[in-house]
C-alpha atoms as a PDB file:
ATOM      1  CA  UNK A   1      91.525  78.560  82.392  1.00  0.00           C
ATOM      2  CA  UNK A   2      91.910  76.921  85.594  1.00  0.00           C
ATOM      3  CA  UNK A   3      94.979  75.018  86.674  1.00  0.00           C
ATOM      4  CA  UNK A   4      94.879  71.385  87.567  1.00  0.00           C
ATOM      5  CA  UNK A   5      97.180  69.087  89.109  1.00  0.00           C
ATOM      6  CA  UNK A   6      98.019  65.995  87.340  1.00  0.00           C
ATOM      7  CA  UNK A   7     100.936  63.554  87.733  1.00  0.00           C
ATOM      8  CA  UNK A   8     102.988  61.541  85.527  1.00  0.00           C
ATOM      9  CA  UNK A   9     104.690  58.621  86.004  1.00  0.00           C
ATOM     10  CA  UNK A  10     107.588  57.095  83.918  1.00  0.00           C
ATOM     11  CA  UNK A  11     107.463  53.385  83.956  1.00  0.00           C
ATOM     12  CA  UNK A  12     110.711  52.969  82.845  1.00  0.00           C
ATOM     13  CA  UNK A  13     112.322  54.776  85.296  1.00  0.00           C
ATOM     14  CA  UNK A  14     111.262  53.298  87.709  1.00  0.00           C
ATOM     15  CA  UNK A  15     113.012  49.974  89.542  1.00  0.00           C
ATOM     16  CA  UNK A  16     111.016  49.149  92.133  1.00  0.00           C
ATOM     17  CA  UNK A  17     113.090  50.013  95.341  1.00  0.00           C
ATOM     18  CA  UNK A  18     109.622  50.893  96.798  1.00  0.00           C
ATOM     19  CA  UNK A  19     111.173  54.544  98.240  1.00  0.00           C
ATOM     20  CA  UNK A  20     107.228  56.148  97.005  1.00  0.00           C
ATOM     21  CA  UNK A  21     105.193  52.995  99.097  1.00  0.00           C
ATOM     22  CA  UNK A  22     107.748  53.873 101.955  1.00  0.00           C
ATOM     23  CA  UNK A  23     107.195  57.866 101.500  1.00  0.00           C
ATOM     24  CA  UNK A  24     103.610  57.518 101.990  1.00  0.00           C
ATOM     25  CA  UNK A  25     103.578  55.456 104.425  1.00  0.00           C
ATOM     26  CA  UNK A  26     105.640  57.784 106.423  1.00  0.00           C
ATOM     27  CA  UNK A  27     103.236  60.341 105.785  1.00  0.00           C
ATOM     28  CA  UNK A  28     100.015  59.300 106.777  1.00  0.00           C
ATOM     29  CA  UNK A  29     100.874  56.491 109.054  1.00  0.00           C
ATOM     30  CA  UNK A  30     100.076  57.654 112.537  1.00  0.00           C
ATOM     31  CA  UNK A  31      99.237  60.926 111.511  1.00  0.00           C
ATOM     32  CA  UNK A  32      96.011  62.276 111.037  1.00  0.00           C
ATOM     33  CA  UNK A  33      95.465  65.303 108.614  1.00  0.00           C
ATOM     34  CA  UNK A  34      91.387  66.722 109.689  1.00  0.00           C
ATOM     35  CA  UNK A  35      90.069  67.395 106.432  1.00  0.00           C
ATOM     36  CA  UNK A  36      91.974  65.274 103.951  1.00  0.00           C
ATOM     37  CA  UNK A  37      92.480  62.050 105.501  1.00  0.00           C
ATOM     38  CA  UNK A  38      92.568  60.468 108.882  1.00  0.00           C
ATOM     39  CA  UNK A  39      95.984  58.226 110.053  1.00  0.00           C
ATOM     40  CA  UNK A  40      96.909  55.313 107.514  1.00  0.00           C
ATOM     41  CA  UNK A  41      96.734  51.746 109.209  1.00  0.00           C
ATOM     42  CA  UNK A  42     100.596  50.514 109.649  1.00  0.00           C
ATOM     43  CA  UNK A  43      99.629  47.283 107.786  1.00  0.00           C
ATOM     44  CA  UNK A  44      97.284  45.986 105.164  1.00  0.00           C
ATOM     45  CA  UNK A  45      96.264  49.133 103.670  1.00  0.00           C
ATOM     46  CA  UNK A  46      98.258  50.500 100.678  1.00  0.00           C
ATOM     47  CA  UNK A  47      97.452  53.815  99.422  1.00  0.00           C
ATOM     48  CA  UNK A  48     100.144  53.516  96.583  1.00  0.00           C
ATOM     49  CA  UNK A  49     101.394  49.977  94.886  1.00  0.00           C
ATOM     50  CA  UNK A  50     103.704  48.891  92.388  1.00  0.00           C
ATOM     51  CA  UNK A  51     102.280  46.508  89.926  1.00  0.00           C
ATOM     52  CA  UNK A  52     105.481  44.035  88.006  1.00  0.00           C
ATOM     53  CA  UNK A  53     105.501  43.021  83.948  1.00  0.00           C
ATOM     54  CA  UNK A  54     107.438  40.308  83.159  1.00  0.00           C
ATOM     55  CA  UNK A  55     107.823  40.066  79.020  1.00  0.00           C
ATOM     56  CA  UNK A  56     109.791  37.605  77.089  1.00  0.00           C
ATOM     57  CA  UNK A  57     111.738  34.224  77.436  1.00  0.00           C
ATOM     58  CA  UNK A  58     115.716  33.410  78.255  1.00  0.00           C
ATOM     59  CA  UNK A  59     117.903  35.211  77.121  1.00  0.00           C
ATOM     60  CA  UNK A  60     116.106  38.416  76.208  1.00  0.00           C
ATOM     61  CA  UNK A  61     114.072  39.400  79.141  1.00  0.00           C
ATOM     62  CA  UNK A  62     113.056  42.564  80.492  1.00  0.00           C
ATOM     63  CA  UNK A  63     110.956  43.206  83.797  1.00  0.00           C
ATOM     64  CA  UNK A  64     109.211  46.938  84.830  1.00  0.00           C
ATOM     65  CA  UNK A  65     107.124  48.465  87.477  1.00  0.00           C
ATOM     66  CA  UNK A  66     104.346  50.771  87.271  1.00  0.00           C
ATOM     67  CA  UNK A  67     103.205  52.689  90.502  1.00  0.00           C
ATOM     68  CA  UNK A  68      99.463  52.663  90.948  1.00  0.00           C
ATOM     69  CA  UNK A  69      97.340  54.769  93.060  1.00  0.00           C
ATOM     70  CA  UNK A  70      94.129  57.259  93.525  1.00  0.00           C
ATOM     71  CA  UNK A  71      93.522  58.660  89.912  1.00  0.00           C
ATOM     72  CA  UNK A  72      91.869  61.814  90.393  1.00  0.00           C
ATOM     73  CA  UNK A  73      89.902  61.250  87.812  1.00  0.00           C
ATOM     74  CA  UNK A  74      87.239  63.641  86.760  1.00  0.00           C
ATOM     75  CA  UNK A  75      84.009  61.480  86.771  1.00  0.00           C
ATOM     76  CA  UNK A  76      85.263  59.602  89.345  1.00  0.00           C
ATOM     77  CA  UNK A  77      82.477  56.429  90.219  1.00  0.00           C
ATOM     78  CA  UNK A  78      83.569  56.889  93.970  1.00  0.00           C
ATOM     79  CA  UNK A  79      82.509  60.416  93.456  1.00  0.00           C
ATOM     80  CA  UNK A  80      79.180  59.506  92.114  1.00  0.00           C
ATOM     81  CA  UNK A  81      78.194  57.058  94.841  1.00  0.00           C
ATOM     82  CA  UNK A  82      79.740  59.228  97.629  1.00  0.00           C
ATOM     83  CA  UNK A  83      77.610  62.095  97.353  1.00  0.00           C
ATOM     84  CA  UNK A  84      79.022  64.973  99.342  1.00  0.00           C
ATOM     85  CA  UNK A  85      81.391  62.515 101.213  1.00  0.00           C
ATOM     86  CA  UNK A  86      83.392  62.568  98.216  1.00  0.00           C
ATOM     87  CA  UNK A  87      84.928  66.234  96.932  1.00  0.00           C
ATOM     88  CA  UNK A  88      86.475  67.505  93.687  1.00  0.00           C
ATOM     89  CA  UNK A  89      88.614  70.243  94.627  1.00  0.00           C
ATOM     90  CA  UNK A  90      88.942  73.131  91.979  1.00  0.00           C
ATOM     91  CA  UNK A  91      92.633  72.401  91.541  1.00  0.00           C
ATOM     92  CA  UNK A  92      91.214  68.513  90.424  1.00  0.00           C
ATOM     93  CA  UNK A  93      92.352  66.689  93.557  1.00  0.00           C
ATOM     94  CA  UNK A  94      89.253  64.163  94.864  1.00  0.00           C
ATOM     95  CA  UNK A  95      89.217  63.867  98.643  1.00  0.00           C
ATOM     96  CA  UNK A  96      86.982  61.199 100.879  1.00  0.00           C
ATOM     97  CA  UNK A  97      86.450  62.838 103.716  1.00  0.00           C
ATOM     98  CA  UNK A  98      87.151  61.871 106.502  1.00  0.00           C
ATOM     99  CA  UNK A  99      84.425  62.450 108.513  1.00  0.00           C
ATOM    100  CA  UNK A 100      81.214  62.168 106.206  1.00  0.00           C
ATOM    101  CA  UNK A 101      82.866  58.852 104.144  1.00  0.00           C
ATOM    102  CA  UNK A 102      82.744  56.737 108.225  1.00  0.00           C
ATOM    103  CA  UNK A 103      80.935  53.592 107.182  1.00  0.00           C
ATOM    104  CA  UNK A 104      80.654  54.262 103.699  1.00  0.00           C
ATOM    105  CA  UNK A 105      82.160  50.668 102.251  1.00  0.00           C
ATOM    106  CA  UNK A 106      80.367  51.135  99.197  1.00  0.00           C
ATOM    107  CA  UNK A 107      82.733  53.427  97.881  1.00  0.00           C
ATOM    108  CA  UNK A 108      85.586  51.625  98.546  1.00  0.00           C
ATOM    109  CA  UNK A 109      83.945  48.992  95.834  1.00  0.00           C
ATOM    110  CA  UNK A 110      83.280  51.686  93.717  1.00  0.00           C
ATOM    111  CA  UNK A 111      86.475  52.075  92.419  1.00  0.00           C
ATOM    112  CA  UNK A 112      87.297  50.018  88.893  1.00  0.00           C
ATOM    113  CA  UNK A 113      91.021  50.400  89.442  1.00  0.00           C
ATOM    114  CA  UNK A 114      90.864  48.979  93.226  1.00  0.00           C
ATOM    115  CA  UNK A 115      93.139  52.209  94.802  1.00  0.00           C
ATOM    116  CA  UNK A 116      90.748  53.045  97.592  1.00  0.00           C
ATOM    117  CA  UNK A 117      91.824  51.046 100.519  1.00  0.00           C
ATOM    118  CA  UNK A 118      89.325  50.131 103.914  1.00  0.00           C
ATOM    119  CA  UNK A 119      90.407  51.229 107.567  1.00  0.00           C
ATOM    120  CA  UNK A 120      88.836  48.056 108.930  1.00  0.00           C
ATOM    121  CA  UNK A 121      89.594  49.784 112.458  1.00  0.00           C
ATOM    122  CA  UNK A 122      88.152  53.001 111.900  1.00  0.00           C
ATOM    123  CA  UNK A 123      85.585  51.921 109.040  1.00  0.00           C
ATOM    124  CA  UNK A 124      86.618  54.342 106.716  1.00  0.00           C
ATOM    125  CA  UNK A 125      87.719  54.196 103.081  1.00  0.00           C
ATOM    126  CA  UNK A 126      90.710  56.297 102.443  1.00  0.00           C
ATOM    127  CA  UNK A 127      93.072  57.180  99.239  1.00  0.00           C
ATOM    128  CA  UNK A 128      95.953  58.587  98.284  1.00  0.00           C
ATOM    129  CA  UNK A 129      95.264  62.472  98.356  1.00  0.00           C
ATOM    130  CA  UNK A 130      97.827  63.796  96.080  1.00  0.00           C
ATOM    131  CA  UNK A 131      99.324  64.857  98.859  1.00  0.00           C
ATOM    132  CA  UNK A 132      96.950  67.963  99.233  1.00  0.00           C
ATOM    133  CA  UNK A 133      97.425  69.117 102.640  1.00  0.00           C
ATOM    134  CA  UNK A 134     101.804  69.344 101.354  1.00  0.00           C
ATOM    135  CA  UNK A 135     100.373  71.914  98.356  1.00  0.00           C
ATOM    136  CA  UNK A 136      98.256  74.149 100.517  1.00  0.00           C
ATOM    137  CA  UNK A 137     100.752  74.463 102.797  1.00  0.00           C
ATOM    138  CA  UNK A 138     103.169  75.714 100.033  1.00  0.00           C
ATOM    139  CA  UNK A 139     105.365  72.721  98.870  1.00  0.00           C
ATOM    140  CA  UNK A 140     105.676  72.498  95.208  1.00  0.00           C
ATOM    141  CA  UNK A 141     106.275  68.815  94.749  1.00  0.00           C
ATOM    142  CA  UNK A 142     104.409  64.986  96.554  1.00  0.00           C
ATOM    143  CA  UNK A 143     106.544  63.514  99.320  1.00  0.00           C
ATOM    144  CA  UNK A 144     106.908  60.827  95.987  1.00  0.00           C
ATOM    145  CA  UNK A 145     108.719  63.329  93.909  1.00  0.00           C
ATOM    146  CA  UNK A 146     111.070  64.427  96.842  1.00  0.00           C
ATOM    147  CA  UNK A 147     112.190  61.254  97.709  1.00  0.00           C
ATOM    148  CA  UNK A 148     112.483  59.467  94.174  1.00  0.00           C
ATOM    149  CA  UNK A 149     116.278  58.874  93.002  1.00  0.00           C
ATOM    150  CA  UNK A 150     115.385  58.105  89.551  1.00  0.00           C
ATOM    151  CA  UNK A 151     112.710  60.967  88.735  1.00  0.00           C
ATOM    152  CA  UNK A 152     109.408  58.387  87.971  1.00  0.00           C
ATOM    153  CA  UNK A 153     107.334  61.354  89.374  1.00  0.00           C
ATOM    154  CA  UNK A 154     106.479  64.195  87.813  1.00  0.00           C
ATOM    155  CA  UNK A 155     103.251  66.396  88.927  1.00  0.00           C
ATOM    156  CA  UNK A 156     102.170  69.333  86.603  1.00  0.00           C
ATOM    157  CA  UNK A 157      99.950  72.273  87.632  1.00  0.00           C
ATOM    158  CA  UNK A 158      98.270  73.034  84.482  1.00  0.00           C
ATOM    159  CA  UNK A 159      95.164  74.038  82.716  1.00  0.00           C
ATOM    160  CA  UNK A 160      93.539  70.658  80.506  1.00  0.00           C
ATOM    161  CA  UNK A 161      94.444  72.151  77.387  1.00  0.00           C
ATOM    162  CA  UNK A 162      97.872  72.103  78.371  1.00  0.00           C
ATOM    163  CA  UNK A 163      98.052  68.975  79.734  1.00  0.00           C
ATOM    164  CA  UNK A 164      96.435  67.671  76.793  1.00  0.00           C
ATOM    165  CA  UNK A 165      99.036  69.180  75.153  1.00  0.00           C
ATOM    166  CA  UNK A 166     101.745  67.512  76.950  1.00  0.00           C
ATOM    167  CA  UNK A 167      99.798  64.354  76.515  1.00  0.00           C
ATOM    168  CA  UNK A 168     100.045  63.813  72.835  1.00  0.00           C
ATOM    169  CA  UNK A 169     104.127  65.597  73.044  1.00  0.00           C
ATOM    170  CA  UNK A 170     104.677  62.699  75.559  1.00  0.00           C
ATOM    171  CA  UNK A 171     102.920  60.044  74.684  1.00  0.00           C
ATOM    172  CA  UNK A 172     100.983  59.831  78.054  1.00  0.00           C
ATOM    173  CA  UNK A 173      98.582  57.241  78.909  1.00  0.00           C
ATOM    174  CA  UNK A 174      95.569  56.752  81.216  1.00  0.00           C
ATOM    175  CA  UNK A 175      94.974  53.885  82.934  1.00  0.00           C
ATOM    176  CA  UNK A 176      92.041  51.626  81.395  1.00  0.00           C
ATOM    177  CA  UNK A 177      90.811  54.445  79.181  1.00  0.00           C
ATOM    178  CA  UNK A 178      88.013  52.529  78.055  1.00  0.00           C
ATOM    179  CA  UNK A 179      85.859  53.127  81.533  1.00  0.00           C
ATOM    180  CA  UNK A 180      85.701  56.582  80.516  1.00  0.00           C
ATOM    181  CA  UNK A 181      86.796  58.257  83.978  1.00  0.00           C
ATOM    182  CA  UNK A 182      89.310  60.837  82.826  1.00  0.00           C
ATOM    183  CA  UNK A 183      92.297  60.150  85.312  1.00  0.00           C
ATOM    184  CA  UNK A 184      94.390  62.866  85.965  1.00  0.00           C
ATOM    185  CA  UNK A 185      97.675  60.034  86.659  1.00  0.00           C
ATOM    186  CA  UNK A 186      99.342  59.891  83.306  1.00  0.00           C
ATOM    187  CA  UNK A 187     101.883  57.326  81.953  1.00  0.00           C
ATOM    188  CA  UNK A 188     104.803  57.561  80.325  1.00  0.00           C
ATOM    189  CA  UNK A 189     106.242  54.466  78.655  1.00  0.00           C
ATOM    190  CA  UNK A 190     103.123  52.202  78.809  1.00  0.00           C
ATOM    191  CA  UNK A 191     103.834  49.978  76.305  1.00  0.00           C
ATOM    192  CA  UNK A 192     105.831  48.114  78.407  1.00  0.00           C
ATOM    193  CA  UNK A 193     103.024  46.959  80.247  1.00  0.00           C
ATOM    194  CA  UNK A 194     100.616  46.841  77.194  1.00  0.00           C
ATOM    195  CA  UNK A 195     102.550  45.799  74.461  1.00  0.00           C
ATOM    196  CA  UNK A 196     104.678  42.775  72.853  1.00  0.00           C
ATOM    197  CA  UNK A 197     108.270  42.224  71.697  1.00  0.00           C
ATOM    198  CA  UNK A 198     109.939  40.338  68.888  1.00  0.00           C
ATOM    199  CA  UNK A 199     113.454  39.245  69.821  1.00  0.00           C
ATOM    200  CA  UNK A 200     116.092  36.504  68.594  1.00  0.00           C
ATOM    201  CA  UNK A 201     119.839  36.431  68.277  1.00  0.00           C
ATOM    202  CA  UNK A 202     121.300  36.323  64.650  1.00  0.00           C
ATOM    203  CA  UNK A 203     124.868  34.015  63.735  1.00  0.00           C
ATOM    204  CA  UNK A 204     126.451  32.771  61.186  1.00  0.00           C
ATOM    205  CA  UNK A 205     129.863  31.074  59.536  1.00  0.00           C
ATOM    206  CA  UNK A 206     132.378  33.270  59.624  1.00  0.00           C
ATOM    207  CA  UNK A 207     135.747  31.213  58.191  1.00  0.00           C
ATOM    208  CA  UNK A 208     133.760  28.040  59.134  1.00  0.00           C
ATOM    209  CA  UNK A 209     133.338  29.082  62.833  1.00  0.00           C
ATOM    210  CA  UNK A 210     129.299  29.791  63.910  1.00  0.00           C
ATOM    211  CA  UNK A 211     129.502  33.999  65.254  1.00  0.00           C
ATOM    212  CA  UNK A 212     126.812  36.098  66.476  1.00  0.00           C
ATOM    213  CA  UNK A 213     126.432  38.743  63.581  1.00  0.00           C
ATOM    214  CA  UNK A 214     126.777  42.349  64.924  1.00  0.00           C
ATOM    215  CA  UNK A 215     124.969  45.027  62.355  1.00  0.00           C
ATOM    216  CA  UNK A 216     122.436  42.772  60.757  1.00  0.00           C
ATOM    217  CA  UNK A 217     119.577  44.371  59.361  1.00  0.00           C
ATOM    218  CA  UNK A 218     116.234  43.333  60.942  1.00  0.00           C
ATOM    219  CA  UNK A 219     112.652  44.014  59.101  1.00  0.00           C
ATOM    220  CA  UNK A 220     109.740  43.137  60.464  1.00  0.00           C
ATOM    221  CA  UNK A 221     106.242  43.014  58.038  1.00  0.00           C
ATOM    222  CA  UNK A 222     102.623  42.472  58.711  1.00  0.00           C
ATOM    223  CA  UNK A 223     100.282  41.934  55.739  1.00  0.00           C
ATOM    224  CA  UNK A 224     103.102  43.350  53.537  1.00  0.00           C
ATOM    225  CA  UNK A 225     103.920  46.427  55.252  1.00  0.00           C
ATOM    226  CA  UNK A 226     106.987  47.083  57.327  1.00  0.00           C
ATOM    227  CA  UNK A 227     106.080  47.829  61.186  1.00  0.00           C
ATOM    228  CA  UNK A 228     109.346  47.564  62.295  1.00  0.00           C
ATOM    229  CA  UNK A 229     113.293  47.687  61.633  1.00  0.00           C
ATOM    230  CA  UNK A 230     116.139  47.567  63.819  1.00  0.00           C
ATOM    231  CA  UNK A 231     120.465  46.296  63.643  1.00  0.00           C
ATOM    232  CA  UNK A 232     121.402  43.594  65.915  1.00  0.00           C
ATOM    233  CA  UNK A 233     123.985  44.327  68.328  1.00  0.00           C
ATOM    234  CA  UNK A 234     127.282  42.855  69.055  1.00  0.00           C
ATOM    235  CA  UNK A 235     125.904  39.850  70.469  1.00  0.00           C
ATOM    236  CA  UNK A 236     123.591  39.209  67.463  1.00  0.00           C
ATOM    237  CA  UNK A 237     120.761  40.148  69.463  1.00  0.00           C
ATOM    238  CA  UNK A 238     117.781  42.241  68.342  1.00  0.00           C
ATOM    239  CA  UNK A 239     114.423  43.274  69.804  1.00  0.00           C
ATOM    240  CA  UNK A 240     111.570  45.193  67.929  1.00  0.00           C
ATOM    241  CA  UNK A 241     108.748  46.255  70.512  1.00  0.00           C
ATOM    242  CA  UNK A 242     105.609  48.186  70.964  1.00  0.00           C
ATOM    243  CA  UNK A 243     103.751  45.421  68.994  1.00  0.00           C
ATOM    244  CA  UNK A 244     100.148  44.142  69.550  1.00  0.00           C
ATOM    245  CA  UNK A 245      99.097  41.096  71.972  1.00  0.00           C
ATOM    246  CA  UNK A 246      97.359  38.658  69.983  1.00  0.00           C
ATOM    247  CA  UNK A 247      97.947  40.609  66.440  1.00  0.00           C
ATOM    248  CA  UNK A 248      98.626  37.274  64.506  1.00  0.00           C
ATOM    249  CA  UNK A 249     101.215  36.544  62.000  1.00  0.00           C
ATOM    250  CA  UNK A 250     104.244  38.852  60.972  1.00  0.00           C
ATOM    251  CA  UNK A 251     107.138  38.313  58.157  1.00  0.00           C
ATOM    252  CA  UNK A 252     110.729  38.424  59.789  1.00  0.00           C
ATOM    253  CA  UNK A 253     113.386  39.686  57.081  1.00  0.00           C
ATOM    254  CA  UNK A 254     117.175  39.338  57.923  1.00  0.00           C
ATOM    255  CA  UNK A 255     120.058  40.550  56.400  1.00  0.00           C
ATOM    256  CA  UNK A 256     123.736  40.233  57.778  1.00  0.00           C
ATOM    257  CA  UNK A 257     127.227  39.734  56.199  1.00  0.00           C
ATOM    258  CA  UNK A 258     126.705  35.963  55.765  1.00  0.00           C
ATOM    259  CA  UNK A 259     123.944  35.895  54.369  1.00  0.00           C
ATOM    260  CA  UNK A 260     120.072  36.040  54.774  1.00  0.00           C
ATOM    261  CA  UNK A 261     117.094  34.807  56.767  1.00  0.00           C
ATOM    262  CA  UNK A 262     113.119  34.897  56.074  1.00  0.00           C
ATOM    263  CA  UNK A 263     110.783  33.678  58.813  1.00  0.00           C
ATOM    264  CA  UNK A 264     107.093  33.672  59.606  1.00  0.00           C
ATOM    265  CA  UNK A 265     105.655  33.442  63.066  1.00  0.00           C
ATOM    266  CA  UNK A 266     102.398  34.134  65.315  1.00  0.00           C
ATOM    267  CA  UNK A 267     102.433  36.844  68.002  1.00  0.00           C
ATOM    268  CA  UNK A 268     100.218  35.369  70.465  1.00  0.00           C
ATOM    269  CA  UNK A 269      99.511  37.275  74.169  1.00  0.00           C
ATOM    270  CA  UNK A 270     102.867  37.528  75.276  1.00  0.00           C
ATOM    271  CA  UNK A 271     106.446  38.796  73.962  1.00  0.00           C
ATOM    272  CA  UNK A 272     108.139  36.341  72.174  1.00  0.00           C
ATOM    273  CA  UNK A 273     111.921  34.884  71.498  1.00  0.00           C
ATOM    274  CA  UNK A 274     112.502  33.103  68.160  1.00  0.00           C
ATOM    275  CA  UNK A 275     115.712  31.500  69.274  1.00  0.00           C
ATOM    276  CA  UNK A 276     119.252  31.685  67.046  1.00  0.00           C
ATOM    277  CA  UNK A 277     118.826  32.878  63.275  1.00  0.00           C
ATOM    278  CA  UNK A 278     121.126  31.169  60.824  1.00  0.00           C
ATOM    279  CA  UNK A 279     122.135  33.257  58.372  1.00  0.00           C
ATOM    280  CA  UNK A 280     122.718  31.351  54.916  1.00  0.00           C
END
C-alpha cells in the first residue's frame, strides 16, 4: 500500500514558546516556493497557531497548548470547492496552488477548522503545506520537527493501515471528527483540551493539629460504578481527569489515616475544585 504522510502532535509537550509559528514563518516569509506556495505575508496571516486551555480553579490549575494548522485531510471541503486549484498529492499532502487558487476566496471559507489564511495583497488563499517542497528535496523531517526542543512533532510516512494502527496504540485524535474529513494531523493527549478534572486537597487532625493527608485513597463513582481512583500526594492534593463536560453527578469516596469522607457533586462544563476534604 501506499505511504502517506501524517503528523502528530503531543499536546502535552508542548509549552507554547511559539519556536513552530516562528519556524514557519521563517520559511515562507519572503520566499516564494512556484508550485507549492507563493511568499507568506510578514503579518496577519498565520499558517500555524497555538490554541490555550485553561482547566480548573486555585490551587489546582493546569494550562496547555495545542498547535493547529492545514489538516491534510482526505475529503478535504477546500478540495471539493477548489476544483483543480486544489491537489491531493499521492503521498496525502493537499496543496492550493498557487497560481490556479488567485482570487479564489471561496476556499479560504471553505475550511471548518479556519487554517487557510487570505494574502489580501496577492489575493490568494494559502496553507501550511506540510512542508512539501523540504520532503522532495530529501529532508526527512518539517522545519517544526527540527526546531522543536520538547519533541511536540512527530510526522510518520506510512501506509493508513499503519497509521491506523498507531492510532488506536497511541490514542491519537482528529480534530472535530464529527465533520467527517479524515485529517491526516493526529493528537496525542487530547483530553486535555476535551475533557474535565476532579481535584481537592484532603486534611485532617493529626494530634489535634489540621495536616494535609499524604496517601489517601481517592474513588470516584458514577451511577455506582467506579470511573476513577487515585492517592493524594504529600500536599493532600489529588486530581482524577479524562472525565466528561457536562456528565452530571459523581460519588467522591475518601479514605486516609484519620478517617473518611463521602461527597456528591455535579460536573458541569468545566474542571472542577471541591476545596479542603475533612477527614472524620
Amino acid at each position: 500500500m501506499a505511504k502517506k504522510w501524517n503528523m502528530i502532535v503531543d499536546i502535552e509537550r508542548c509549552n507554547n514558546c511559539r519556536g513552530c509559528f516562528l519556524a514557519v514563518k521563517d520559511e515562507h516569509t519572503g520566499n516564494d516556493f512556484p508550485g507549492y506556495a507563493a511568499e507568506q505575508p510578514a503579518m496577519g496571516a498565520n499558517w500555524l497557531d497555538i490554541e490555550r486551555k485553561e482547566r480548573g480553579a486555585y490551587p489546582i490549575v493546569d494550562a496547555h497548548f495545542m498547535p493547529t494548522m492545514c489538516n491534510h485531510c482526505d475529503d478535504a471541503p477546500c478540495m471539493k470547492v477548489g476544483g483543480d486549484a486544489v491537489k491531493k498529492r499521492a503521498d496525502g499532502i493537499v496543496i492550493i496552488d498557487p497560481v490556479k487558487a488567485k482570487g479564489r476566496k471561496d476556499i479560504v471559507e471553505s475550511c471548518p477548522y479556519g487554517s487557510i489564511s487570505w494574502n489580501e495583497e496577492l489575493e490568494l488563499p494559502q496553507a501550511w503545506i506540510f512542508d512539501a517542497h523540504l520532503f522532495d528535496a530529501g529532508w526527512k523531517e518539517t522545519r517544526e520537527e527540527q526546531q522543536c526542543p520538547t519533541d511536540v512533532f512527530r510526522s510518520v510516512k506510512v501506509s493508513d493501515s499503519e497509521m491506523q494502527k498507531m492510532v488506536a496504540e497511541e490514542g491519537l485524535e482528529v480534530l472535530q471528527p464529527e465533520l467527517g474529513t479524515k485529517p491526516r494531523v493526529y493528537y496525542k493527549n487530547m483530553h486535555f483540551f476535551t475533557t474535565c478534572f476532579v481535584g481537592g486537597s484532603v486534611a485532617g487532625l493529626i494530634d489535634g493539629v489540621d495536616e494535609c493527608i499524604d496517601g489517601a485513597e481517592v474513588v470516584l463513582k458514577k451511577d455506582g460504578s467506579e470511573v476513577g481512583r487515585v492517592t493524594s500526594d504529600i500536599f493532600g492534593e489529588f486530581k482524577i481527569d479524562k472525565l466528561e463536560p457536562s456528565s452530571g453527578t459523581y460519588e467522591l469516596e475518601v479514605s486516609g489515616s484519620t478517617g473518611k469522607l463521602a461527597k456528591s457533586f455535579e460536573l458541569g462544563a468545566d474542571s472542577v475544585y471541591l476545596g479542603v476534604l475533612e477527614l472524620a
